[in-house]
Protein backbone atom coordinates (compact mmCIF):
# COMPACT_ATOMS: atom_id res chain seq x y z
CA UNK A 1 -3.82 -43.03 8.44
CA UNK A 2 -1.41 -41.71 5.64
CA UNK A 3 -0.66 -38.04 5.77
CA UNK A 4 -2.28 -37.71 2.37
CA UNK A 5 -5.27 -38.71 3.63
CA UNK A 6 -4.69 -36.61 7.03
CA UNK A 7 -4.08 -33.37 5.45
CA UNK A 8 -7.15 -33.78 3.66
CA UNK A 9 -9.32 -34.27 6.59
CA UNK A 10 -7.58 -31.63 7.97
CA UNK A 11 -8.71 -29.02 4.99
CA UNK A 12 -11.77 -30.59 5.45
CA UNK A 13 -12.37 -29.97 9.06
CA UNK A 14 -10.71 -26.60 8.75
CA UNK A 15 -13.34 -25.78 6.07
CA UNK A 16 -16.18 -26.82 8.38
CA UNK A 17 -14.82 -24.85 11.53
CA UNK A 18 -14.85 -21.85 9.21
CA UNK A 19 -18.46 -22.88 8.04
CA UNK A 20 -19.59 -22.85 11.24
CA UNK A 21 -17.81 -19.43 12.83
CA UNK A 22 -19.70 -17.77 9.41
CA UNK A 23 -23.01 -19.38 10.53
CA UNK A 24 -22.76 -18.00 14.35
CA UNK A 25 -21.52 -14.71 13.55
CA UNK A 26 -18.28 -15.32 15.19
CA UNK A 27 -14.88 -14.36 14.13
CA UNK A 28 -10.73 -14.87 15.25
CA UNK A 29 -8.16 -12.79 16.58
CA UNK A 30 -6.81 -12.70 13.27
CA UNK A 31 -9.63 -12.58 10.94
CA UNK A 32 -13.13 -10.29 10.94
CA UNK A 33 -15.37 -10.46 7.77
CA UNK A 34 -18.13 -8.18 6.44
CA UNK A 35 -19.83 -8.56 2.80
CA UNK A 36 -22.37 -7.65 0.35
CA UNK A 37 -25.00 -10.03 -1.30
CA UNK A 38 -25.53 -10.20 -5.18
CA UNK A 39 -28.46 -8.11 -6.58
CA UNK A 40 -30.85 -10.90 -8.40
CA UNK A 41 -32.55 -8.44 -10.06
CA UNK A 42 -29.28 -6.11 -11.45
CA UNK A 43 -30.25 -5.14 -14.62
CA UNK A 44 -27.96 -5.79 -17.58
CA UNK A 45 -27.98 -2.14 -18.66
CA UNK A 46 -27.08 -0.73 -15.02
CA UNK A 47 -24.26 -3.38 -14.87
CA UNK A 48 -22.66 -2.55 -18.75
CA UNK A 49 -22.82 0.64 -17.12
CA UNK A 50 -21.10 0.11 -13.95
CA UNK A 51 -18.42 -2.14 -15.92
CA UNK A 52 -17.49 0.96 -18.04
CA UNK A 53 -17.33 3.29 -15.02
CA UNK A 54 -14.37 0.70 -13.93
CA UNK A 55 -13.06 0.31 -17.16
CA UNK A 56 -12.54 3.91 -17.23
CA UNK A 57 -10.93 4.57 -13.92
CA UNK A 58 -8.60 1.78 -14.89
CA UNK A 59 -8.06 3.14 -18.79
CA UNK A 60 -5.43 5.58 -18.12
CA UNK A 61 -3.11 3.61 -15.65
CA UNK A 62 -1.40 1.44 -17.86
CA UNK A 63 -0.03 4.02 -19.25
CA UNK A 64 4.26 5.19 -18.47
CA UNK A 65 2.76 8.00 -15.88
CA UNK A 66 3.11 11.96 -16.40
CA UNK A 67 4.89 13.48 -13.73
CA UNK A 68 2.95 16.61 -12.41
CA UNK A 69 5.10 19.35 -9.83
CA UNK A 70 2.88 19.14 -6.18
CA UNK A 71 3.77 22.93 -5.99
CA UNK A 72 5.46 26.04 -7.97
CA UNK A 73 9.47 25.83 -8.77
CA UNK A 74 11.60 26.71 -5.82
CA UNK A 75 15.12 27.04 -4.88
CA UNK A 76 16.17 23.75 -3.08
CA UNK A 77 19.86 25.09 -2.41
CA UNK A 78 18.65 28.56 -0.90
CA UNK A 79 15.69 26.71 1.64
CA UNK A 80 17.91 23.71 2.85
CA UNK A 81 21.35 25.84 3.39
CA UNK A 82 21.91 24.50 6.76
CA UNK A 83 19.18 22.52 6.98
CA UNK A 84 18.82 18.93 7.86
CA UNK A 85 16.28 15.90 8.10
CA UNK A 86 15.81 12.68 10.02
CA UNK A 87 13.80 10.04 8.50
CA UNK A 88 12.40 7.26 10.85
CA UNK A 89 10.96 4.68 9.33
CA UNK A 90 8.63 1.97 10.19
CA UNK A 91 11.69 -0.26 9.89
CA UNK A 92 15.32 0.03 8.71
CA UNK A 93 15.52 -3.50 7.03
CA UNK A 94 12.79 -3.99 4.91
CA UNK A 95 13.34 -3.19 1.26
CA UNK A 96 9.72 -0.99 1.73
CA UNK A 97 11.32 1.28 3.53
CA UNK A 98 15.07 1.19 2.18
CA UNK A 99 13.80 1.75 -1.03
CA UNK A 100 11.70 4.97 -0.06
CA UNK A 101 14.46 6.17 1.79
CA UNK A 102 16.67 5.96 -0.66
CA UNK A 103 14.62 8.28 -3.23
CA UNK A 104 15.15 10.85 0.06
CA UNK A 105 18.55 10.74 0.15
CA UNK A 106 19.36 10.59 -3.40
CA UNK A 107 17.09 13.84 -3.32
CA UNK A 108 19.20 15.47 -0.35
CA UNK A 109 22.52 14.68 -1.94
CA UNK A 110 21.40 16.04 -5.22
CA UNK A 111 20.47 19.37 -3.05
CA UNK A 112 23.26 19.09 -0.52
CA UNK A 113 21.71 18.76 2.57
CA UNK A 114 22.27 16.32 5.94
CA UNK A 115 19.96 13.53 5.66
CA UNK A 116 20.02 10.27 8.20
CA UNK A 117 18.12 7.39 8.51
CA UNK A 118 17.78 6.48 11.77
CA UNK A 119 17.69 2.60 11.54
CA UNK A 120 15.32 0.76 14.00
CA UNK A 121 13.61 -2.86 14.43
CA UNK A 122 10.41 -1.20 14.22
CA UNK A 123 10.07 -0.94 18.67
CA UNK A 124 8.78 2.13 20.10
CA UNK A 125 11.77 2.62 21.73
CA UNK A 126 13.49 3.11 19.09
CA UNK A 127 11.03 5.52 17.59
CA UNK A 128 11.37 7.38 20.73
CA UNK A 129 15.41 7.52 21.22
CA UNK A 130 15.04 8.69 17.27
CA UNK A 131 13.10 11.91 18.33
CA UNK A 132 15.14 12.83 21.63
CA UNK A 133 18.31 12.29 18.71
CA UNK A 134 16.98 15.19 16.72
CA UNK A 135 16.62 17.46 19.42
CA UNK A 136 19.94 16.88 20.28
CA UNK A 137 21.29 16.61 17.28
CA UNK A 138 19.72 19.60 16.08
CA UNK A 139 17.39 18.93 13.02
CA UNK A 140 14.88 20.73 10.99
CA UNK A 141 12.76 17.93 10.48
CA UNK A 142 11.98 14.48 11.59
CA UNK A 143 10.19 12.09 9.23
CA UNK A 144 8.42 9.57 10.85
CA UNK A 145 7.61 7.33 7.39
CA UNK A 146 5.14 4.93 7.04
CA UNK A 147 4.82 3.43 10.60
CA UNK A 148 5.40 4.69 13.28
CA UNK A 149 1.89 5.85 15.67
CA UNK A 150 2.32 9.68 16.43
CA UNK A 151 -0.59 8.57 18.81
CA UNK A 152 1.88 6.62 20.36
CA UNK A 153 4.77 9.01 20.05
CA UNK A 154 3.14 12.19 21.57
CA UNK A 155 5.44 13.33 24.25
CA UNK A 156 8.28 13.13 22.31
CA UNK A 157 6.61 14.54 19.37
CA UNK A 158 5.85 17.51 21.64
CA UNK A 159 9.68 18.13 22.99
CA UNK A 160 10.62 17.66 19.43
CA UNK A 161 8.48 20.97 18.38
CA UNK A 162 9.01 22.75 21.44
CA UNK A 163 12.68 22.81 20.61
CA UNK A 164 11.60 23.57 16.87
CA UNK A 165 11.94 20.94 15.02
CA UNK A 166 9.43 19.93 12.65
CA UNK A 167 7.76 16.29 12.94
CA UNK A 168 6.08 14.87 9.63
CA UNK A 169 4.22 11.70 8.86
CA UNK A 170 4.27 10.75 5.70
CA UNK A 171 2.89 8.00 3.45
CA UNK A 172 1.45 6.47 6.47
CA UNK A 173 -2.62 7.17 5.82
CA UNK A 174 -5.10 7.64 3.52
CA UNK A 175 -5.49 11.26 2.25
CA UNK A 176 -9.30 11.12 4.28
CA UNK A 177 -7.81 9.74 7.68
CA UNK A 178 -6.27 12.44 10.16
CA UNK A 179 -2.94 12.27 11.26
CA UNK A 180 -2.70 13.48 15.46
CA UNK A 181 -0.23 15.38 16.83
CA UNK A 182 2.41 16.15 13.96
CA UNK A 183 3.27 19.57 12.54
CA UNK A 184 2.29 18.09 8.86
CA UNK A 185 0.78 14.88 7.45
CA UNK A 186 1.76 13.79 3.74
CA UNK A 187 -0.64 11.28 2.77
CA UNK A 188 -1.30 8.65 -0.21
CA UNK A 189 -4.69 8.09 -1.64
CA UNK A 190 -5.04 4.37 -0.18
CA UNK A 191 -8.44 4.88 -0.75
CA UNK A 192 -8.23 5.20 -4.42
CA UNK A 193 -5.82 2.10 -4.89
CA UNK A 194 -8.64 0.22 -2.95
CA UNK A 195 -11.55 1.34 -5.00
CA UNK A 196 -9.52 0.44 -8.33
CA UNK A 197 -8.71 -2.98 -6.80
CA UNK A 198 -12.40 -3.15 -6.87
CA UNK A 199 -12.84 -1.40 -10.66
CA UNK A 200 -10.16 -4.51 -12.21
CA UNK A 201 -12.93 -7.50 -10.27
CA UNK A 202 -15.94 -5.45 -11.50
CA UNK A 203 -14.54 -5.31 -15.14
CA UNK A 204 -14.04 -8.58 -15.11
CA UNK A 205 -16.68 -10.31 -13.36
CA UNK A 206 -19.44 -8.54 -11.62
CA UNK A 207 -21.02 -11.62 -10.00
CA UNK A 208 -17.50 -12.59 -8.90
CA UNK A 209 -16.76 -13.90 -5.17
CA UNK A 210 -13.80 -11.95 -3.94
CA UNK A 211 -11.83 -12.45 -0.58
CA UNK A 212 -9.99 -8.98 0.62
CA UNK A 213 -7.20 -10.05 2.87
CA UNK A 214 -6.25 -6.91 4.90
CA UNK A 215 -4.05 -5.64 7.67
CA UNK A 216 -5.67 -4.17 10.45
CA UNK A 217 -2.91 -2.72 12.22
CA UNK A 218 -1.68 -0.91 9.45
CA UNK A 219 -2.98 2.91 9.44
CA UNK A 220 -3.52 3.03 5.89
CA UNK A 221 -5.78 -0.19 6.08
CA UNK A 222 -8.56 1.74 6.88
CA UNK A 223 -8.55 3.77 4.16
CA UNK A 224 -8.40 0.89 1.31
CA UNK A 225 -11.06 -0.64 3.08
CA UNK A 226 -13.14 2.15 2.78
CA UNK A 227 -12.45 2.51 -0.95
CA UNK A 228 -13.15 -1.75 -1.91
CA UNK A 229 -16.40 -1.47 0.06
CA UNK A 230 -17.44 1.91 -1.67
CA UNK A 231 -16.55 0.80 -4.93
CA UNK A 232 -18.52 -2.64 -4.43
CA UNK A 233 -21.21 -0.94 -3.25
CA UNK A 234 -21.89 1.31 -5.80
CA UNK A 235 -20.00 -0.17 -9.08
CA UNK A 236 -20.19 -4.23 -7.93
CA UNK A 237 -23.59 -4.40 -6.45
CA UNK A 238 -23.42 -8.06 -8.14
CA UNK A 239 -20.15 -9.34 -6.11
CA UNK A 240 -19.77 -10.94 -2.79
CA UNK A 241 -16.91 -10.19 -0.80
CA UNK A 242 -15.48 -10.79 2.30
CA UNK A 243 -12.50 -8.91 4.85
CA UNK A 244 -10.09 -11.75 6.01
CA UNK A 245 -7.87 -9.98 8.75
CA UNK A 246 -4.63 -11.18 9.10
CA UNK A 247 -1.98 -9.61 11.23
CA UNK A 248 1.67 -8.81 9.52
CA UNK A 249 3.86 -11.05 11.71
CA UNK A 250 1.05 -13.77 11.21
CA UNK A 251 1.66 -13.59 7.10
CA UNK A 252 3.89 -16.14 7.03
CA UNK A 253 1.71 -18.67 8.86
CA UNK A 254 -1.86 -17.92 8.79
CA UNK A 255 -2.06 -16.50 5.08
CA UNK A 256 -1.94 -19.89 3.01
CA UNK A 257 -4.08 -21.94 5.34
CA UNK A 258 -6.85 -18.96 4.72
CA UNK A 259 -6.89 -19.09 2.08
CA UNK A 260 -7.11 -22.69 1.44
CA UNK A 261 -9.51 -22.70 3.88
CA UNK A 262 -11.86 -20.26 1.95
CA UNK A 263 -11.51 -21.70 -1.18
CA UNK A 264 -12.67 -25.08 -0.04
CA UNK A 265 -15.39 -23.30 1.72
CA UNK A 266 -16.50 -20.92 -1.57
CA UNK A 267 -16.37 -23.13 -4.69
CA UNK A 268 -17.43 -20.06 -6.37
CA UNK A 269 -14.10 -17.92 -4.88
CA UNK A 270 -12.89 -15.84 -8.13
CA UNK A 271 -10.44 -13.48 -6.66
CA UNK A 272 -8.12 -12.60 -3.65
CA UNK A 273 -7.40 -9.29 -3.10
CA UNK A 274 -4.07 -8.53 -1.31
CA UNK A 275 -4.35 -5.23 0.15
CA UNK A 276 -0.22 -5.27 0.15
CA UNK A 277 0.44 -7.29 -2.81
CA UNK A 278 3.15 -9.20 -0.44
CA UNK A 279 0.70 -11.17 0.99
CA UNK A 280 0.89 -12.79 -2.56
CA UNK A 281 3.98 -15.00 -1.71
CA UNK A 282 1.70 -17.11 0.97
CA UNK A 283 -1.29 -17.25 -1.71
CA UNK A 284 -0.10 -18.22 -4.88
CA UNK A 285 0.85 -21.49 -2.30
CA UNK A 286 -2.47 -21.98 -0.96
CA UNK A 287 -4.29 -21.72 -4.79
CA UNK A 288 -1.66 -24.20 -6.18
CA UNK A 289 -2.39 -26.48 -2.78
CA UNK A 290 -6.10 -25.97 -3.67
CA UNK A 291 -5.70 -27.00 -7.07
CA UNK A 292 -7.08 -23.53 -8.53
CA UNK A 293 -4.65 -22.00 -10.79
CA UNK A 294 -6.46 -20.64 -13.37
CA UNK A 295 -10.08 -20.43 -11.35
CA UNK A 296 -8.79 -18.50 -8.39
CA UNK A 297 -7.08 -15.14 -9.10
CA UNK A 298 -4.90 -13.18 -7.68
CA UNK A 299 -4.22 -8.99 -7.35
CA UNK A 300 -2.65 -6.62 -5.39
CA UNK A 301 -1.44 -2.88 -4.31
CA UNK A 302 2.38 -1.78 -3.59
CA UNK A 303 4.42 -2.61 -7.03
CA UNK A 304 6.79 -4.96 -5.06
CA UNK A 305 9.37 -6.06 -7.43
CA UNK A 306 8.92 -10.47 -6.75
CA UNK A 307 5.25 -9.71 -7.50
CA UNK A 308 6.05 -8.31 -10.43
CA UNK A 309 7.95 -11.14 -11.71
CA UNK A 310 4.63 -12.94 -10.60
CA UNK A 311 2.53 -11.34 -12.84
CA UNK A 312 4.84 -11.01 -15.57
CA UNK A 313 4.64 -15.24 -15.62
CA UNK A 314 1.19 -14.99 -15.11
CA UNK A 315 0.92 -16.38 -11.35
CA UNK A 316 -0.42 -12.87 -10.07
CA UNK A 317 -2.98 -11.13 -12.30
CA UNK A 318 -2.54 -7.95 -11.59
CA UNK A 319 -0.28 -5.49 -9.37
CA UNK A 320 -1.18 -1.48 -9.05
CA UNK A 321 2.34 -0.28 -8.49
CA UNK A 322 3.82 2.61 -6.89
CA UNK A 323 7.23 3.72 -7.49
CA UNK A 324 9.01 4.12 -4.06
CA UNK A 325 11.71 5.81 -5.22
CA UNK A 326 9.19 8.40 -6.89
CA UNK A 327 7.95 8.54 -3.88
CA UNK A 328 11.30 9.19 -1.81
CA UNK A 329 11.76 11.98 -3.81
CA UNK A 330 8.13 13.02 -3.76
CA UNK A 331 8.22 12.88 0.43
CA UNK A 332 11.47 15.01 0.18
CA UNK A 333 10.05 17.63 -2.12
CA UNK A 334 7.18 18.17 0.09
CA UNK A 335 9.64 18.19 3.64
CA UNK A 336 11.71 20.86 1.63
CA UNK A 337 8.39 23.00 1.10
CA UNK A 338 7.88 23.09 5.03
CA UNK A 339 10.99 23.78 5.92
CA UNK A 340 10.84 26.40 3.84
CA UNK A 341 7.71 28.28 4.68
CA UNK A 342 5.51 26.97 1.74
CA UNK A 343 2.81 25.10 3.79
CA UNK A 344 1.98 21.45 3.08
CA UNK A 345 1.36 20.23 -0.52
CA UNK A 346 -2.48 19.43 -1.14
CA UNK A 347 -1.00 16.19 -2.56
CA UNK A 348 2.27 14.37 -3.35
CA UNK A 349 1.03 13.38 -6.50
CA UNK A 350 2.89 10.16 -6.78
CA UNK A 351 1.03 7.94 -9.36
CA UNK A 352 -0.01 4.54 -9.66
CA UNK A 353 0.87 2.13 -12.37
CA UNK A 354 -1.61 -1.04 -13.38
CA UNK A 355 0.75 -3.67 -14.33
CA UNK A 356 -0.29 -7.01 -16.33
CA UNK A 357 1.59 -9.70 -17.70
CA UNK A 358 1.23 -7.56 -21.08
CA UNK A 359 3.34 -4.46 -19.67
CA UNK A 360 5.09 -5.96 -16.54
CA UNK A 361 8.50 -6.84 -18.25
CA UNK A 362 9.18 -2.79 -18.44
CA UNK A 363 9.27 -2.75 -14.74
CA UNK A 364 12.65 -5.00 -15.32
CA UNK A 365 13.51 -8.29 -15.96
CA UNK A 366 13.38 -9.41 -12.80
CA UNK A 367 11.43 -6.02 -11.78
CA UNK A 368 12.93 -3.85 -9.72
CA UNK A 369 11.70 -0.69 -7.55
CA UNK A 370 11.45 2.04 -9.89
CA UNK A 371 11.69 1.15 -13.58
CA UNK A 372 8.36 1.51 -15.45
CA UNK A 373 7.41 4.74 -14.41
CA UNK A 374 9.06 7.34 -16.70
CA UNK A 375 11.57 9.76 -15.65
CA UNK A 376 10.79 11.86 -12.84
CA UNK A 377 14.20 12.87 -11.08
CA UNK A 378 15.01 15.64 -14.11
CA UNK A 379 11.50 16.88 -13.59
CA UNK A 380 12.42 17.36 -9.89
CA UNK A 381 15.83 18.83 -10.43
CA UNK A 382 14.37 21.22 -12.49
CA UNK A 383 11.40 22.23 -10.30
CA UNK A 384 14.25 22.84 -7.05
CA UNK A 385 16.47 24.63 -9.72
CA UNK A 386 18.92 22.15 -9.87
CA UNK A 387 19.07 22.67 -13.76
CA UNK A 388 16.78 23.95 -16.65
């Protein structure tokens, strides 16, 4: 038998497998499902309506955003004089994390305070011989950003305040979900990102068939979950979707086959949602293996630079970026406000972006991290009286 013909049979028999688990209520260790039928009798008025409610979440976030202060002007200088903050991230390496850290420490050099990643493989150890580092070494604050499980980190979390240092999650869950053991929690609305996922598939097809492929591990999962499902419940009554859960280290592997799997399954598949729009790089693959380009489309959360340059040549449809350097400097303006006695901000107030092919070229040619968002590091300087 050729290989043509092998691979074939194998998407095939792939397709049937997953046919079958559907049918028998079954799922994977890397996949669990849960959906919503179409309403037959939807009427057309109730669904203009529910089209414009998307259309008008969506409206304003093409838009360059407006920056807006999370709390009053303060004196950055006076509250960090001798002050100091250790960021542990979920990771060192990955350009997620580099990226936010670097709006923190351009923030803490523009102040003039100690700042220090502590760099890790993302073990638990490593978390751990982070914490017992800032007792030691003496800081004000530990960050443990976007990753690391205070559930899992409680004894050390505990030494760490008994010796008076603060510990802060941040960007790590939805502003809903609560944070355990940490002196402060700075959250991101994950759950609004997910329900305007959902608003861009009801605007443009509210009958569509839409695979969500999610994360479970991931804290923030939860909460974008919670926000597709709401908004297809409510706004998308008319769409069927389905939860595909596939593990991070797993990516690589189990993301095109999936897919391909799924599409051979659903002739009627419109979109794939990818809850981190990385996810993107293993199904652009699987739709061009499937021979859907153009039937099958493709959106996502984060802002990540390559998927950028995706949508901008029309392989991605559309990415709802964040700036991570906006946020670096967001998560350090908030830290500063503990430190200094202000309480925690209600919110960060980092924004999202929509980016299409018709507006992705301002996020750079090839995109990078930060560009398309306006100019937000004066408005900072000027809210921690750095200048006027």
């Amino acid at each position: 038998m050729s290989r043509k013909r092998f691979g074939t049979l194998a998407v095939l028999m792939t397709a049937l497998v997953v046919l079958a688990l559907v049918a028998m209520g079954c799922g994977s260790s890397s996949s669990s499902s849960s959906s919503t039928s179409p309403s037959a009798s939807a009427s057309s008025s109730s669904t203009a309506a529910d089209q414009a409610h998307a259309q008008q979440a969506l409206a304003p976030l093409s838009a360059v955003p407006t920056f807006v202060a999370a709390g009053p002007a303060f004196n950055a200088k006076k509250v960090m004089a001798g002050k100091s903050i250790l960021s542990i991230p979920g990771t060192g390496t990955d350009p997620f994390y580099v990226q936010m850290n670097k709006g923190m420490a351009d923030a803490a050099s523009a102040v003039g305070y100690k700042f220090k990643v502590w760099n890790n493989q993302g073990q638990l150890t490593q978390y751990q011989q982070g914490l017992s580092a800032a007792i030691t070494q003496k800081y004000s604050l530990v960050d443990l950003l976007a990753g690391p499980d205070p559930n899992a980190l409680k004894p050390q979390i505990d030494a760490a305040k008994s010796a008076g240092v603060l510990v802060v999650s941040s960007h790590l869950s939805g502003i809903e979900q609560t944070v355990p053991n940490v002196s402060a929690n700075l959250p991101v609305d994950y759950n609004k990102a997910g329900r305007l996922l959902a608003d861009w598939v009801i605007t443009k097809d509210p009958s569509a068939h839409v695979l969500v492929i999610v994360s479970d591990e991931i804290v923030s999962t939860g909460a974008m979950r919670t926000g597709i499902s709401s908004e297809f419940g409510t706004y998308g009554p008319g769409i069927k979707f389905t939860f595909v859960n596939v593990p991070i280290p797993d990516w690589g592997t189990k993301i095109k086959p999936t897919v391909q799997s799924a599409i051979v399954a659903d002739p009627q598949l419109d979109y794939i949602v990818c809850i981190y729009d990385s996810m993107s790089e293993f199904v652009t693959p699987a739709i061009q293996a499937t021979n859907s380009v153009g039937k099958v489309k493709v959106i996502g959360f984060n802002g990540t630079p390559f998927v950028l340059d995706l949508v901008r040549t029309g392989k991605v449809e559309m990415d709802l970026g964040e700036s991570l350097d906006w946020a670096g400097h967001a998560i350090a303006d908030a830290e500063m406000r503990l430190i200094g006695g202000m309480g925690t901000v209600k919110s960060m107030n980092i924004p999202f972006r929509l980016f299409t092919s018709t507006n992705a070229a301002e996020a750079g040619v090839p995109a990078n991290f930060s560009q398309g968002y306006g100019q937000y590091k004066p408005q900072y300087y000027k809210l921690w009286g750095l200048s006027q």
